[in-house]
C-alpha atoms as a PDB file:
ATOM      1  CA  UNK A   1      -0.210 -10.718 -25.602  1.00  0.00           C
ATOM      2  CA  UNK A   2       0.721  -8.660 -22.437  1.00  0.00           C
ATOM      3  CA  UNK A   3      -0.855  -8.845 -19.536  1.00  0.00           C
ATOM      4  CA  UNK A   4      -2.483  -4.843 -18.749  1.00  0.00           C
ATOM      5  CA  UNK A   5      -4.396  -6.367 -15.043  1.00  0.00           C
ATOM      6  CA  UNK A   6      -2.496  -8.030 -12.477  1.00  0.00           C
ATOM      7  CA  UNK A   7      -3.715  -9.581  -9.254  1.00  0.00           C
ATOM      8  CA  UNK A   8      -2.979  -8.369  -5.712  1.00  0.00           C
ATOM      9  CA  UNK A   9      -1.012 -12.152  -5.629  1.00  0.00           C
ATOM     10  CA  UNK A  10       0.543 -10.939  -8.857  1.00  0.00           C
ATOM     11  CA  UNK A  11       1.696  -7.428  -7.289  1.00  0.00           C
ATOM     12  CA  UNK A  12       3.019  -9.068  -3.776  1.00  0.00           C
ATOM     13  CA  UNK A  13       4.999 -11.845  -6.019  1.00  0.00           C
ATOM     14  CA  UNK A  14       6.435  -9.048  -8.165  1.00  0.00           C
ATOM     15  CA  UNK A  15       7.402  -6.247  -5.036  1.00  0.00           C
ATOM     16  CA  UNK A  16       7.809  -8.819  -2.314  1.00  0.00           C
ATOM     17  CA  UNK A  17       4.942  -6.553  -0.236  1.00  0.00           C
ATOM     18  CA  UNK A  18       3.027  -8.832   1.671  1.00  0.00           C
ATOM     19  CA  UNK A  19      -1.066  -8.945   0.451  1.00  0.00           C
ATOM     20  CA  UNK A  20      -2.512  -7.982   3.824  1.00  0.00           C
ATOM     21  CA  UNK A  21       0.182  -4.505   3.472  1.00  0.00           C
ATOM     22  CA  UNK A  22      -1.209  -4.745   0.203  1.00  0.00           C
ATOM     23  CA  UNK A  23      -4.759  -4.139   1.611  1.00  0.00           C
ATOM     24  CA  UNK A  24      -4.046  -1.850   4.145  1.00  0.00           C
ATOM     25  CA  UNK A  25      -2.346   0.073   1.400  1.00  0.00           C
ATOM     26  CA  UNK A  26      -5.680   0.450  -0.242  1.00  0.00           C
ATOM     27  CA  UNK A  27      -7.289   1.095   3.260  1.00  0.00           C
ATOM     28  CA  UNK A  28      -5.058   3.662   3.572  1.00  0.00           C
ATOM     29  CA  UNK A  29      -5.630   5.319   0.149  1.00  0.00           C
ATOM     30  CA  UNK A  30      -3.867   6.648  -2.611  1.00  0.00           C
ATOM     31  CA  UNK A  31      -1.125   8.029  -0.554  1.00  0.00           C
ATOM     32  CA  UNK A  32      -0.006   4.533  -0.312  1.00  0.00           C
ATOM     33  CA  UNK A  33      -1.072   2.420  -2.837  1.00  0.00           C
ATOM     34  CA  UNK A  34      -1.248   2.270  -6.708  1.00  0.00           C
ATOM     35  CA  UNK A  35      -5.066   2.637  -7.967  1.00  0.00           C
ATOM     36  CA  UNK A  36      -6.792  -0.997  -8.440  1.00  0.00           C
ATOM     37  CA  UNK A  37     -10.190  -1.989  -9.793  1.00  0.00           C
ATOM     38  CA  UNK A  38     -12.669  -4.239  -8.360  1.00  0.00           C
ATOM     39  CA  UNK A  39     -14.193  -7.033 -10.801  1.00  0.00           C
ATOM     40  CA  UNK A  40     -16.356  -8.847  -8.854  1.00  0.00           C
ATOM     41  CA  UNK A  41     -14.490 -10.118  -5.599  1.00  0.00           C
ATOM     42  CA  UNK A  42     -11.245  -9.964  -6.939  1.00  0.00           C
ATOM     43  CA  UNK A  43      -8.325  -6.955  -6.621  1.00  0.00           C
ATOM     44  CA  UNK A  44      -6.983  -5.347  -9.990  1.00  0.00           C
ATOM     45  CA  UNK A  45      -3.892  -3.329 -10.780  1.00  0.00           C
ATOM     46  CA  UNK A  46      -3.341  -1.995 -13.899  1.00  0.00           C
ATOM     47  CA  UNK A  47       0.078  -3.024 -15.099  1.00  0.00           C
ATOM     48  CA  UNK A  48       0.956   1.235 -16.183  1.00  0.00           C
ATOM     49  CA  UNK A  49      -0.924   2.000 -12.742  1.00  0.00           C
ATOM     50  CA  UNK A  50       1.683  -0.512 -11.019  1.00  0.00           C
ATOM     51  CA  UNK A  51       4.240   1.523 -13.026  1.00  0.00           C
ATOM     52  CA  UNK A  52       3.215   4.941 -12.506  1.00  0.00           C
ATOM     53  CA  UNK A  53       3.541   4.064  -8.823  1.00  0.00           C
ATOM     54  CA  UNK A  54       6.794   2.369  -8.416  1.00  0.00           C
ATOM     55  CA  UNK A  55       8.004   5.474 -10.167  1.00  0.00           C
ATOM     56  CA  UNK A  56       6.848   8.253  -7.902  1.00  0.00           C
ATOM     57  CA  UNK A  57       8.021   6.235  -4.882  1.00  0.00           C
ATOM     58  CA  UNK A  58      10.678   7.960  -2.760  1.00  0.00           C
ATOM     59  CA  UNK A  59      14.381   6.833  -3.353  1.00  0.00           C
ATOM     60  CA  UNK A  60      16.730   7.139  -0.346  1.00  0.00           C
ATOM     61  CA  UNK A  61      20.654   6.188  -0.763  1.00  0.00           C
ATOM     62  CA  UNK A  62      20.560   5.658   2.971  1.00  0.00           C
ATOM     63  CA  UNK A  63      18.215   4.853   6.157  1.00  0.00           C
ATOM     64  CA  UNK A  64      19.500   8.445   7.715  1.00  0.00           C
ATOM     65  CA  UNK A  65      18.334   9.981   4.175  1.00  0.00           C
ATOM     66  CA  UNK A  66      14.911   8.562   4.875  1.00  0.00           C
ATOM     67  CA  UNK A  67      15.009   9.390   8.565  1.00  0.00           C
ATOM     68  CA  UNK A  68      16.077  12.979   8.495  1.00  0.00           C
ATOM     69  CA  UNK A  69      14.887  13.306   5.187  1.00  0.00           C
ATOM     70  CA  UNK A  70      18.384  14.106   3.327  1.00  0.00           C
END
């Protein structure tokens, strides 16, 4: 069975972001960071959420692209 919630560990592990970017992320809002539940204590993403949001994330062929937005 596939997992459909992963843990903020699970999401740093998987994009190599840092958990406390994670959270500030979240802080930030949706601008920056894929939705995520809270059960109890503990920091959900839903795995299509995860997807949705790698997805719509700007892709740059070079640092100048990103810098003077080429």
């Amino acid at each position: 069975m596939e997992k459909i919630l992963i843990s903020e560990t699970e999401l740093s592990e998987l994009t190599g972001i840092s958990i406390k970017t994670l959270q500030w992320y979240r802080y930030k809002g949706p601008k920056y960071a894929p939705k995520f539940m809270k059960i109890g204590k503990r920091i959900y993403y839903s795995k299509q959420e995860i997807d949705e949001w790698i997805k719509n994330q700007p892709r740059y062929q070079s640092t100048a692209d990103r810098k003077y937005g080429g």
